[in-house]
Protein backbone atom coordinates (compact mmCIF):
# COMPACT_ATOMS: atom_id res chain seq x y z
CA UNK A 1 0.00 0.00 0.00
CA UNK A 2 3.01 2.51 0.85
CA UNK A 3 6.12 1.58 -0.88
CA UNK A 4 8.30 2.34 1.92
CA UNK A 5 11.88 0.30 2.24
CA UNK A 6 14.71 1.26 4.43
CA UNK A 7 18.09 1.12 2.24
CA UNK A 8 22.04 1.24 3.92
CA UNK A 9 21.31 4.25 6.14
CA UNK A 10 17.68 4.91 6.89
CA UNK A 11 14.41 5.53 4.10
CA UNK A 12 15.13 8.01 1.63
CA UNK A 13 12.88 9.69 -1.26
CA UNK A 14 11.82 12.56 -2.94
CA UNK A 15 9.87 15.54 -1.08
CA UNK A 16 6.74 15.33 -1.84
CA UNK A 17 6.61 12.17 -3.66
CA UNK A 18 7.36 9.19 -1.80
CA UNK A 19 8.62 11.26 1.28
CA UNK A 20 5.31 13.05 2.52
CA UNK A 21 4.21 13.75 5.43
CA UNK A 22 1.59 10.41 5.55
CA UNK A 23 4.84 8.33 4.77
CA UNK A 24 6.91 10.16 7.75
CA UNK A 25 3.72 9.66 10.15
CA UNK A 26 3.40 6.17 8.93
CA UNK A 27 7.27 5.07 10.08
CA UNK A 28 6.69 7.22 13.35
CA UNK A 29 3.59 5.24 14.18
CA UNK A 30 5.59 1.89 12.92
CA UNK A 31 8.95 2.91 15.53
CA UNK A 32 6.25 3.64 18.23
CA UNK A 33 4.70 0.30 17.79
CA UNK A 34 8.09 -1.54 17.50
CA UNK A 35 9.37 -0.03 20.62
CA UNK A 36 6.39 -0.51 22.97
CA UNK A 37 6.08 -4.65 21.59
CA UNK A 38 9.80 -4.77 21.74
CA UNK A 39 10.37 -2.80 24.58
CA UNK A 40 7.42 -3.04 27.07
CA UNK A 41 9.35 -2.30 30.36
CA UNK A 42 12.01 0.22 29.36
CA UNK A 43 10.18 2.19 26.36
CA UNK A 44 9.64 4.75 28.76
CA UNK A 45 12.79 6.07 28.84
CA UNK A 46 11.84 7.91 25.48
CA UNK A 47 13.65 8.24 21.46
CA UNK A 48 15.33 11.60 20.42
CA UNK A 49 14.55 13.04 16.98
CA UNK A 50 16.90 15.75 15.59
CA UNK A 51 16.90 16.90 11.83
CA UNK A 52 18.95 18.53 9.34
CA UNK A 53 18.48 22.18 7.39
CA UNK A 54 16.76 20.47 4.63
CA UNK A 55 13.72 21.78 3.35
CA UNK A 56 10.78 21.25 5.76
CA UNK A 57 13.02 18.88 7.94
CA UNK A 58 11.94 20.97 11.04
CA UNK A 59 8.27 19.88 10.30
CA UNK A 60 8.67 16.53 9.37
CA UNK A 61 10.99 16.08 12.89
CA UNK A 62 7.35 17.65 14.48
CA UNK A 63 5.41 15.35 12.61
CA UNK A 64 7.32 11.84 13.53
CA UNK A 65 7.41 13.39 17.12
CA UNK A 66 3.72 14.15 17.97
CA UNK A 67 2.74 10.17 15.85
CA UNK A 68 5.43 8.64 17.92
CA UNK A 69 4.45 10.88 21.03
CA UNK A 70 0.83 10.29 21.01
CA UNK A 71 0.84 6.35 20.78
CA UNK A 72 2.71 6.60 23.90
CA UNK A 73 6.43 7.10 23.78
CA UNK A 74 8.18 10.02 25.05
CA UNK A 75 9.86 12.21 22.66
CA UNK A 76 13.11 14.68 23.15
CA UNK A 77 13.13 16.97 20.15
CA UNK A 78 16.11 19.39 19.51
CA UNK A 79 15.27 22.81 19.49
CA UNK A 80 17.75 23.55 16.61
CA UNK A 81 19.41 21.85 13.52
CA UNK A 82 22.01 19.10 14.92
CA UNK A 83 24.45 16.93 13.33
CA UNK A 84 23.63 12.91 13.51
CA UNK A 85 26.62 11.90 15.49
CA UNK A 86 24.80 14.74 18.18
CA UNK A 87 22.08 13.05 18.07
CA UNK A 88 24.39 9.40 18.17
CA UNK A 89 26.28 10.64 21.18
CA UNK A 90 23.07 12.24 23.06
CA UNK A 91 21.13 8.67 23.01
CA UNK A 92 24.70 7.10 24.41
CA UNK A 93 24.56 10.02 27.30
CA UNK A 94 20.88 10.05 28.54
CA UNK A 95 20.39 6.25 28.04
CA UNK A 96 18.03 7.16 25.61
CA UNK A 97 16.13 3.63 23.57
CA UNK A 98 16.95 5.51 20.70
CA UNK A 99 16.62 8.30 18.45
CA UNK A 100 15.64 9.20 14.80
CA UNK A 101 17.46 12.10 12.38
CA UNK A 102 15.06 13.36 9.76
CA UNK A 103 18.20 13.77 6.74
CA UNK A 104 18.72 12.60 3.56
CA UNK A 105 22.44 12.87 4.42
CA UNK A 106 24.72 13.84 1.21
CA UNK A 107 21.52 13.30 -1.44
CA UNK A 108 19.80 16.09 -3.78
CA UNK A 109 18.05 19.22 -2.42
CA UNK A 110 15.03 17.19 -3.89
CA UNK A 111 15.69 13.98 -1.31
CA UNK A 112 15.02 13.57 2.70
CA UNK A 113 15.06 10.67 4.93
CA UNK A 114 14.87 9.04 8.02
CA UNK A 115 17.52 7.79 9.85
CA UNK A 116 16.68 5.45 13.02
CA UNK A 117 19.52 4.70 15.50
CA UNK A 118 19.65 1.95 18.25
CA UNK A 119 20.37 2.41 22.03
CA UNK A 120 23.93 2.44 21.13
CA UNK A 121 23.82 5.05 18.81
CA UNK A 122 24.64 2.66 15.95
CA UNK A 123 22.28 2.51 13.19
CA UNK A 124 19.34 0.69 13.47
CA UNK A 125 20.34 -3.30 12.65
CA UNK A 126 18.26 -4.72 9.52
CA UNK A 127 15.90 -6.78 11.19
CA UNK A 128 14.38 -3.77 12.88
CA UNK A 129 14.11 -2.14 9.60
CA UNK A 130 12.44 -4.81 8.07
CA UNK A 131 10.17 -5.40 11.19
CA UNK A 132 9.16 -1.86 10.43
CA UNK A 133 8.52 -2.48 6.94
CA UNK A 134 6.32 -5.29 7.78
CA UNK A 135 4.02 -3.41 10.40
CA UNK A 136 3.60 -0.70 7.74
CA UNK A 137 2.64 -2.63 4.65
CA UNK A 138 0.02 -4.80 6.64
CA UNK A 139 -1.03 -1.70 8.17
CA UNK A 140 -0.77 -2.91 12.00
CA UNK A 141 0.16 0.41 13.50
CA UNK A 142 -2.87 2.07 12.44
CA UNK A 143 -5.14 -0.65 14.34
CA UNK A 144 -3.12 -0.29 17.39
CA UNK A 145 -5.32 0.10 20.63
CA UNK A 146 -5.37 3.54 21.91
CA UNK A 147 -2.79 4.14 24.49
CA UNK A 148 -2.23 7.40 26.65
CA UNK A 149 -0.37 10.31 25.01
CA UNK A 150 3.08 10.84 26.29
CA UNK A 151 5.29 13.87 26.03
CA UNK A 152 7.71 15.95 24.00
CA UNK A 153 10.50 18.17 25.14
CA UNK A 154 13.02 20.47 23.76
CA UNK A 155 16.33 19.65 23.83
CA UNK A 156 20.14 21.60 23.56
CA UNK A 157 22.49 18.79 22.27
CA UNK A 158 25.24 20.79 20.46
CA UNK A 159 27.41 21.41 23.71
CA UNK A 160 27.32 17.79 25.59
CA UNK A 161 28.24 16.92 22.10
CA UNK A 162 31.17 19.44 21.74
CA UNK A 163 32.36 18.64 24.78
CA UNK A 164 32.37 14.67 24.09
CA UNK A 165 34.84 15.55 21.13
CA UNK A 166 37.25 17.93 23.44
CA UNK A 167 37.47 15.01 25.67
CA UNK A 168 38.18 12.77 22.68
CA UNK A 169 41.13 14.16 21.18
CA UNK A 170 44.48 15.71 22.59
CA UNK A 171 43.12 18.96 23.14
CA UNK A 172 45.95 20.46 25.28
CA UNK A 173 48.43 19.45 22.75
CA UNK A 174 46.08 20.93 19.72
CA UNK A 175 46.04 24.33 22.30
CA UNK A 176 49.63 24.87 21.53
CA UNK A 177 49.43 24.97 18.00
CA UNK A 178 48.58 27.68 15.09
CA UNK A 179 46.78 26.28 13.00
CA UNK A 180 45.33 27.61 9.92
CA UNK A 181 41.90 25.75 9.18
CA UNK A 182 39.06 26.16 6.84
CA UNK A 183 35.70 24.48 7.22
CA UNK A 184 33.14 23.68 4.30
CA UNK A 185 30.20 22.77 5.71
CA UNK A 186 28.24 23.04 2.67
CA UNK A 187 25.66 24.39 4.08
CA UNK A 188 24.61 21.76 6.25
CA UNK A 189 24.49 21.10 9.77
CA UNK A 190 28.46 20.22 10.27
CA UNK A 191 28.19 24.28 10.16
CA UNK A 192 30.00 25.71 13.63
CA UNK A 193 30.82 22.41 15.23
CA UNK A 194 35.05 22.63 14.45
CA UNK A 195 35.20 26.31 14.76
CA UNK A 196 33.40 26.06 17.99
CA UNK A 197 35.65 23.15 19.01
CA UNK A 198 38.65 24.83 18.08
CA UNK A 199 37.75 27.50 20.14
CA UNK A 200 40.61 28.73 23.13
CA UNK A 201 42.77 27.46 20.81
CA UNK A 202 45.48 28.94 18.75
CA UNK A 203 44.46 28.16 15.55
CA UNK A 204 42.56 30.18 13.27
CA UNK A 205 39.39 29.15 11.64
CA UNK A 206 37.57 30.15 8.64
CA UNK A 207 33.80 28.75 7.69
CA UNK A 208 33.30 28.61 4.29
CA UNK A 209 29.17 27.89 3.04
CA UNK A 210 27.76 27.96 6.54
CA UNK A 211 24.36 29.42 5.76
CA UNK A 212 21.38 27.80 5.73
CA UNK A 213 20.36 27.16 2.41
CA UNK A 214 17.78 24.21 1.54
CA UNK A 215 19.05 24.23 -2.23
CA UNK A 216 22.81 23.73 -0.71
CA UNK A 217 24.39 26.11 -2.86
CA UNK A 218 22.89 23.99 -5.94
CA UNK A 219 25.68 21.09 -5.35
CA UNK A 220 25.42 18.07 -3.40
CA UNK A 221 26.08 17.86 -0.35
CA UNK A 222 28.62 15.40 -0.14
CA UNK A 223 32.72 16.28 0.65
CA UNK A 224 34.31 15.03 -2.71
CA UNK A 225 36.72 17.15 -4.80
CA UNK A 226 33.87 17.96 -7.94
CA UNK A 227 31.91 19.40 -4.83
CA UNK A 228 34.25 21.37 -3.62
CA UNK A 229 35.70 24.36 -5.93
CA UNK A 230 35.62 27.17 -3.39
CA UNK A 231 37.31 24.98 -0.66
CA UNK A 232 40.21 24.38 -2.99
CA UNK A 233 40.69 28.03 -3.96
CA UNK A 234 40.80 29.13 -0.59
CA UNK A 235 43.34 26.44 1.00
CA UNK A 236 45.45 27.47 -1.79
CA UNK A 237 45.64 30.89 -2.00
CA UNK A 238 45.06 31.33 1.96
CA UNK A 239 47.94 29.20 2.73
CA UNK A 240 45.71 26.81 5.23
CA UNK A 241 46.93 24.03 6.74
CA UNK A 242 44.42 22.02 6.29
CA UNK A 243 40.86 22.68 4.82
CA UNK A 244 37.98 19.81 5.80
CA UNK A 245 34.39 19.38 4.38
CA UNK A 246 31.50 18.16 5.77
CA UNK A 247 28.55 16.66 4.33
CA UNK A 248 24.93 17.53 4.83
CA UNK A 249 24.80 15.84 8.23
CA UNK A 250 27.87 16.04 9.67
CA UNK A 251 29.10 11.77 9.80
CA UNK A 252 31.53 12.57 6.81
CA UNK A 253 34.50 13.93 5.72
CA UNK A 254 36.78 14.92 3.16
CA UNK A 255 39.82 17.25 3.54
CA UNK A 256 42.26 19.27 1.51
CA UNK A 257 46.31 19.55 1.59
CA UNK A 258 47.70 23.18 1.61
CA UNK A 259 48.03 22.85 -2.23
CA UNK A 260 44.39 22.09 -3.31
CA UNK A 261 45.04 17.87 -3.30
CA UNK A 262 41.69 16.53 -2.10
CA UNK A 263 42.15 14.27 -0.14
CA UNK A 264 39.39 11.57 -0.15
CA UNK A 265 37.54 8.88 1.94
CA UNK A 266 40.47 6.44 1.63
CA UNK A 267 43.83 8.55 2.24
CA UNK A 268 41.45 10.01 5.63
CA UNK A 269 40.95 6.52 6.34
CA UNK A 270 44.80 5.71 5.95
CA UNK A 271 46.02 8.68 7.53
CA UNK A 272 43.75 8.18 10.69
CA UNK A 273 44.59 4.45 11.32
CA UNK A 274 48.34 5.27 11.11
CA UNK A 275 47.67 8.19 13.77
CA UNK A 276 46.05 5.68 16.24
CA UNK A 277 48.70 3.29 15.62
CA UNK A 278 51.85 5.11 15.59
CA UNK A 279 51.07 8.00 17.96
CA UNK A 280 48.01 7.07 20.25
CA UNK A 281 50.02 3.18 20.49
CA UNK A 282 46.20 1.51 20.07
CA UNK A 283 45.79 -1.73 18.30
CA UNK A 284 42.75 -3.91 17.36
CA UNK A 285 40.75 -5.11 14.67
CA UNK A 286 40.34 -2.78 11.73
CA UNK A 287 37.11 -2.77 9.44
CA UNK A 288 36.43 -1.68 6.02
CA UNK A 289 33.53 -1.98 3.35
CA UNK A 290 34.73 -3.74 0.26
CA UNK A 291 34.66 -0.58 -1.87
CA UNK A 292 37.52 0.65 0.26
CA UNK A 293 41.28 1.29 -0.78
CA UNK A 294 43.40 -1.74 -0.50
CA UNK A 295 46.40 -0.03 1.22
CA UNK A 296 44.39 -0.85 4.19
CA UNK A 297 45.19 -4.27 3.84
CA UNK A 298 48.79 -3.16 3.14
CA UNK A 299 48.63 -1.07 7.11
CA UNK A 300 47.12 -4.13 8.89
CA UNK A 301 49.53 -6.66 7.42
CA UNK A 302 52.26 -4.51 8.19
CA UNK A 303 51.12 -3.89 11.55
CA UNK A 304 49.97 -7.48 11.92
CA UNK A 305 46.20 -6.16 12.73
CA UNK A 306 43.15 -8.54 11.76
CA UNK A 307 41.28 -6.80 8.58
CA UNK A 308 37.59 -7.52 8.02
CA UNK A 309 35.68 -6.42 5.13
CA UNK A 310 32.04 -5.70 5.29
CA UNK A 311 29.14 -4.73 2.77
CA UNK A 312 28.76 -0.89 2.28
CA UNK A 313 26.65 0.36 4.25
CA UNK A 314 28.29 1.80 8.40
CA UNK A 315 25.46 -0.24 10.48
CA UNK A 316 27.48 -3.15 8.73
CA UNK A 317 30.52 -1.92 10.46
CA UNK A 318 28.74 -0.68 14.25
CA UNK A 319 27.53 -4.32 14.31
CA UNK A 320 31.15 -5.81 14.40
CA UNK A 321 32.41 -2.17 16.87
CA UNK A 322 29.71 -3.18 19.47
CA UNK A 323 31.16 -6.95 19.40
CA UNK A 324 34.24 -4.94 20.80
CA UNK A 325 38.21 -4.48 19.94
CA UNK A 326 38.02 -2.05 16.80
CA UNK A 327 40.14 -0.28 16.53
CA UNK A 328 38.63 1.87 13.34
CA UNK A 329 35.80 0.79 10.87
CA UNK A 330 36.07 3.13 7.53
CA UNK A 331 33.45 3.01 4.31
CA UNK A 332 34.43 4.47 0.85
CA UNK A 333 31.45 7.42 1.17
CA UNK A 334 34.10 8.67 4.12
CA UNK A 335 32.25 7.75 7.56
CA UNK A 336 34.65 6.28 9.97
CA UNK A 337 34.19 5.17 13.71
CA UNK A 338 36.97 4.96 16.10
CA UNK A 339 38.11 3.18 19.19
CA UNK A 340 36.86 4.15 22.58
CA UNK A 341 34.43 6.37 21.10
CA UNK A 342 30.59 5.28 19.28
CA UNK A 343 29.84 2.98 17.01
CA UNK A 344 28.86 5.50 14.44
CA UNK A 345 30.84 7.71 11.70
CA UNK A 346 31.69 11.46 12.79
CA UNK A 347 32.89 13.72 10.49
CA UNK A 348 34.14 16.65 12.86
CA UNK A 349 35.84 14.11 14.64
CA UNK A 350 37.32 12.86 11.42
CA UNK A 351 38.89 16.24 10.63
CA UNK A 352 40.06 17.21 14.36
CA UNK A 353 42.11 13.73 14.12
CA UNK A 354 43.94 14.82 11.18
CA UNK A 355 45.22 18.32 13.00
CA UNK A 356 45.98 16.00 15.74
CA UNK A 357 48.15 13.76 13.82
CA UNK A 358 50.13 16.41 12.51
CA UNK A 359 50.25 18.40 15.85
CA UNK A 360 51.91 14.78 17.43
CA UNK A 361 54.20 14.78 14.59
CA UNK A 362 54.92 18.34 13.89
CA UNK A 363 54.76 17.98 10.36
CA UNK A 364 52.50 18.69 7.54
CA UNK A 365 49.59 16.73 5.89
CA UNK A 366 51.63 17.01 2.50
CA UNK A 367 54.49 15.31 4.33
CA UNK A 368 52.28 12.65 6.13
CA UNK A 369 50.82 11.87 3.21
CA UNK A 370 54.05 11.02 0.94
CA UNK A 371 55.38 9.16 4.14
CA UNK A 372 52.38 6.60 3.95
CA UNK A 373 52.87 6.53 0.42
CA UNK A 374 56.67 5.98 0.54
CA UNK A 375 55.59 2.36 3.02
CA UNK A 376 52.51 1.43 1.60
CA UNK A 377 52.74 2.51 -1.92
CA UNK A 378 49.96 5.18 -4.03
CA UNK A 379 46.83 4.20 -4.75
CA UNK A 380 44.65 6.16 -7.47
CA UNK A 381 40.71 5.72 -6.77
CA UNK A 382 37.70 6.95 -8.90
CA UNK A 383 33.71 6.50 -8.61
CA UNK A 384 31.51 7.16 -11.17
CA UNK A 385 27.68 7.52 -11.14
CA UNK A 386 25.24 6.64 -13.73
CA UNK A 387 21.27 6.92 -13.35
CA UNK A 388 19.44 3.67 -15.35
CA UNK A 389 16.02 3.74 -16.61
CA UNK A 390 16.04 -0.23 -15.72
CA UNK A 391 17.38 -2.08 -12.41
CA UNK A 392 20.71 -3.42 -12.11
CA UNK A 393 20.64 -7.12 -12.01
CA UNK A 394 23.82 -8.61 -11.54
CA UNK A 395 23.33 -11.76 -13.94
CA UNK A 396 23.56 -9.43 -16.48
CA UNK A 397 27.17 -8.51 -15.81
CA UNK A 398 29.86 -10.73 -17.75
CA UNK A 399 32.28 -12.37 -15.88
CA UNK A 400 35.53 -11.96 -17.70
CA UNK A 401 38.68 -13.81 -17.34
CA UNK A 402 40.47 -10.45 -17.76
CA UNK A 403 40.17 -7.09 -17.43
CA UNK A 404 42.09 -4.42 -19.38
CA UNK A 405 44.87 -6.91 -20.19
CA UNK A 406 44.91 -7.76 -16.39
CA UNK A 407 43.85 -11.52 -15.30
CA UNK A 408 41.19 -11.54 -12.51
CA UNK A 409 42.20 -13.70 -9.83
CA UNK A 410 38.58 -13.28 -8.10
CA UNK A 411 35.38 -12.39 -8.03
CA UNK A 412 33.46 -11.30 -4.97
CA UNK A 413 29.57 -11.06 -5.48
CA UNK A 414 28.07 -10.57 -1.36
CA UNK A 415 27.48 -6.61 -2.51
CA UNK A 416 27.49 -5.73 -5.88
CA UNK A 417 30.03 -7.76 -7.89
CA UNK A 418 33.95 -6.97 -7.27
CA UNK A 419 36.44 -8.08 -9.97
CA UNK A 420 40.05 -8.25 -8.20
CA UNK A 421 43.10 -8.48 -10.98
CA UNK A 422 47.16 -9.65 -10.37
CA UNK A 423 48.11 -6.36 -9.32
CA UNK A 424 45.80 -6.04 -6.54
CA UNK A 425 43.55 -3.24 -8.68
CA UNK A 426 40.03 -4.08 -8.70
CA UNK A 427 36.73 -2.83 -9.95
CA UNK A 428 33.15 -2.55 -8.28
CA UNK A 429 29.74 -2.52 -9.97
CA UNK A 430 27.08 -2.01 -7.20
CA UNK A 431 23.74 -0.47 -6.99
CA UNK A 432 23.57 2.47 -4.39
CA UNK A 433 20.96 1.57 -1.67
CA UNK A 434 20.24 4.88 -0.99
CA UNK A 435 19.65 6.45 -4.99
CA UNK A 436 18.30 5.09 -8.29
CA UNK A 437 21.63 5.01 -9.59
CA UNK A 438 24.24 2.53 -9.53
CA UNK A 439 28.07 3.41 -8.84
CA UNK A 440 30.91 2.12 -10.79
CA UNK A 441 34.28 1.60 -7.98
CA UNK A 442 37.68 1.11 -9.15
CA UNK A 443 40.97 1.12 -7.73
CA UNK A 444 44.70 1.03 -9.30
CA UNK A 445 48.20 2.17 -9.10
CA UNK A 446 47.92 4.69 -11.81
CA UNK A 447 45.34 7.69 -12.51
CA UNK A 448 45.28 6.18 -16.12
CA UNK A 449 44.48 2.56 -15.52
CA UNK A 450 41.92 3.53 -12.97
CA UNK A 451 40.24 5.59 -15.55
CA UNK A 452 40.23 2.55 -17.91
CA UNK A 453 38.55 0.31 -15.67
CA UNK A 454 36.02 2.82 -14.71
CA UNK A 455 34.62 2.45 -18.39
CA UNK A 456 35.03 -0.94 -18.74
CA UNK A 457 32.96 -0.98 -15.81
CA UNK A 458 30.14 1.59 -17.44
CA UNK A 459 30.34 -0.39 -20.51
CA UNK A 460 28.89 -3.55 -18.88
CA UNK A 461 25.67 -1.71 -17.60
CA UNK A 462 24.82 1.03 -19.92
C-alpha cells in the first residue's frame, strides 16, 4: 500500500513524492509500535529526533514526534538543527532507547530521509528495519489500541556533544598549535561544530558555506573534490593548513592539503589508522567496506592487525564495533568510527584527528601523506555515477577472465560484484541503496588505468 523500504542508512525519497508527510507519520507510528512490543518495560525512557536544514526537515521532525508521542512514547526533540553523530552521542549520554534524524544525508536538495539509531547510537540493525517495513505494509500500526499520550520536550544537544569531542582528542596538545583551518560545511548542519571546538585554541578558523540554504548552494552535499571548488581556492591561495568538508549531516569527511590535493575517503581513512597506531600506540581489529582502498590491507599486514571487510553500508561496520576491539571501521562514502568512542561515523571528529596527527608529529599533511605513500605505496581511486532507466541485475554482468589486459584472480559477489586483478587493482559494480543510480568503484596504481577500468565498468551496464 506505501512503498516504503529502508536502504544502507535509513528511508530516503523525494519531497513530496514518496517522502510526505503520511509516509513520515506512517514510520513514526511503525517505531512507536516496534518499541512498545519490543520494549514493554524500558520504552519509557523515550527516542530523540533531531533533523537537518533540509527543506521542511523541522516539520517533518514535528510530525514523527507528535505520531510517535501520542501512541505513547516520550519524545526529546532538539530545538535547533544538529548533526547525527549529536544526536548518536546524546542517546549514548541520557540512556536514551533511541533516536531518529530526519536527513537525507549527502543526497539532492530534492531527497530527505529518516535515519533510526539503536540504544547504542549505531544505526538501526536490519531486522528492525524490516520489522518496520512489515508493520507498515500490513497496516498494523494504524489498528493499534489507543494508548495514553506521552510527552515531548526540547532539547540543547550541540554542547554535551562538543564537549564529548574535546574530551576525545588531545586537546591540550592541539592548544599549543597555530593552525590555519578552513571548514566547508556546505551548508549543512556540520556548520559551527570545528570552529566552535577549536575554540581557546590557537588556531585560526575560517567557515566557508555555513548558511542555511535548503538548495545547498545547488551542489550536493557530499565532501568530494567535484563538490568542492571554493574549498580548494581558498586552501590554496590562503595558505591553510588544512581545509575539511562536511557533508549535509555532519558523519563525513573529506579534507584538503595546503596545495588544493583533495584528499578523499580512503587517504582520511589511511592517515587516521596510522595516527592511532603510531602515535596514540592503540591496536585492534580494523574494518572496512569492500569498496575501500586496498592499502588498508597493506597497514594491517604490516602492523599485523586482523582486517575484516564488510558490505557498504556503516550499520554493517557498528555491528562488528559493538562486538568490541576495533580499533577503526572506515566506508568508501568517508564515515569512519573509532576506538573508545561510538559505534557510528563522525565527520568533525574525522577532521580534528587529522590536526591532531600532525600536531603529534609536527609535520604537515603534505608530508604525512608522501610518508604513507613511501611504506605502503599510491593508490589512485575513482567513482563514477550513472542513473538507469532499468534495475541493475547482476546476472547481467559478464564475468571476464580479464580485465584491461589484467587476469582476474577473483570475483566477490556478497554486494554488488567486485572483480580483483594480479596487481591487486580491482573494480566494483554495485547499486547504491540509498539512490536510483548505480556506482561504478575502481581502484589502481595509476590515474590512467583507474580511468580505464572505470569504463570498462560503465560499458557492462549502460
Amino acid at each position: 500500500m506505501h512503498d516504503i523500504k529502508f536502504g544502507t542508512d535509513g528511508f530516503r525519497g523525494i519531497i513530496a513524492e514518496d517522502f510526505t508527510f503520511l509516509n513520515v507519520a506512517l514510520i513514526g507510528k511503525a517505531i512507536a509500535y516496534y518499541m512498545r512490543k519490543t520494549k514493554s518495560k524500558t520504552y519509557q525512557k523515550g527516542l530523540i529526533v533531531g533533523y537537518d536544514r533540509r527543506f521542511l526537515s523541522d516539520k517533518f521532525a514535528q510530525c514523527i514526534s507528535k505520531e510517535i508521542s501520542d501512541d505513547g512514547v516520550p519524545v526529546l526533540l532538539t530545538d535547533t538543527p544538529v548533526s547525527t553523530p549529536a544526536v548518536s552521542a546524546y542517546i549514548r549520554s541520557e540512556g536514551l532507547l533511541g533516536g531518529i534524524i530526519i536527513t537525507a544525508s549527502h543526497n539532492p536538495p530534492n531527497f530527505n530521509g529518516i535515519k533510526i539509531k539503536n540504544e547504542f547510537g549505531a544505526s538501526a540493525e536490519k531486522f528492525v528495519t524490516e520489522e518496520l517495513e512489515r508493520y507498515i505494509s500490513s497496516n498494523k500500526t494504524l489498528k493499534t489500541k489507543k494508548v495514553k499520550a506521552a510527552s515531548i520536550k526540547k532539547v540543547k544537544i550541540i554542547s554535551p556533544y562538543i564537549k564529548s569531542i574535546k574530551k576525545y582528542l588531545d586537546f591540550e596538545l592541539l592548544k599549543k598549535n597555530r593552525f590555519n583551518v578552513v571548514v566547508d560545511a556546505m551548508h549543512g548542519v556540520g556548520q559551527g561544530l570545528v570552529e566552535e571546538t577549536l575554540k581557546n585554541t590557537g588556531c585560526k578558523v575560517t567557515s566557508l558555506n555555513s548558511t542555511h540554504d535548503p538548495l545547498f548552494g545547488g551542489v550536493n552535499p557530499e565532501p568530494i573534490a567535484v563538490n568542492l571548488p571554493g574549498l580548494i581556492t581558498y586552501v590554496r591561495t590562503n595558505r591553510c593548513d588544512l581545509g575539511i568538508a562536511l557533508d549535509g549531516d555532519g558523519d563525513r569527511v573529506g579534507a584538503m592539503c595546503p596545495d588544493g590535493r583533495f584528499i578523499n575517503s580512503h587517504y582520511a581513512i589511511c592517515l587516521i589508522l596510522i595516527h592511532l597506531i603510531e602515535n596514540r600506540k592503540w591496536t585492534g581489529r580494523v574494518l572496512k567496506s569492500i569498496n575501500t582502498t586496498t592499502m588498508v590491507d597493506k597497514i594491517t599486514q604490516h602492523y599485523n592487525l586482523k582486517l575484516e571487510e564488510v558490505p557498504v553500508g556503516f550499520k554493517n561496520i557498528a555491528s562488528e564495533m559493538l562486538k568490541g576491539d576495533v580499533l577503526l571501521g572506515g566506508e568508501e562514502s568517508g564515515g569512519i568510527g573509532f576506538k573508545n568512542y561510538m559505534p557510528e561515523r563522525d565527520g568533525v571528529l574525522s577532521g580534528l584527528l587529522l590536526l591532531e596527527m600532525m600536531a603529534y608529529r609536527k609535520q604537515s599533511i603534505l608530508k604525512i601523506i608522501q610518508y604513507i605513500e613511501k611504506r605502503f605505496g599510491k593508490y589512485e581511486y575513482l567513482r563514477r555515477d550513472l542513473k538507469l532507466k532499468r534495475k541493475l541485475s547482476l546476472s547481467t554482468i559478464k564475468q571476464p577472465r580479464s580485465i584491461i589486459k589484467k587476469k582476474v584472480v577473483d570475483i566477490k559477489t556478497y554486494d554488488g560484484i567486485k572483480f580483483i586483478l594480479e596487481d591487486e587493482s580491482w573494480l566494483i559494480i554495485r547499486a547504491s541503496g540509498t539512490e536510483p543510480i548505480v556506482r561504478i568503484y575502481a581502484e589502481s596504481g595509476t590515474l590512467e588505468q583507474t580511468r580505464k577500468l572505470i569504463d570498462f565498468g560503465c560499458r557492462q551496464v549502460l
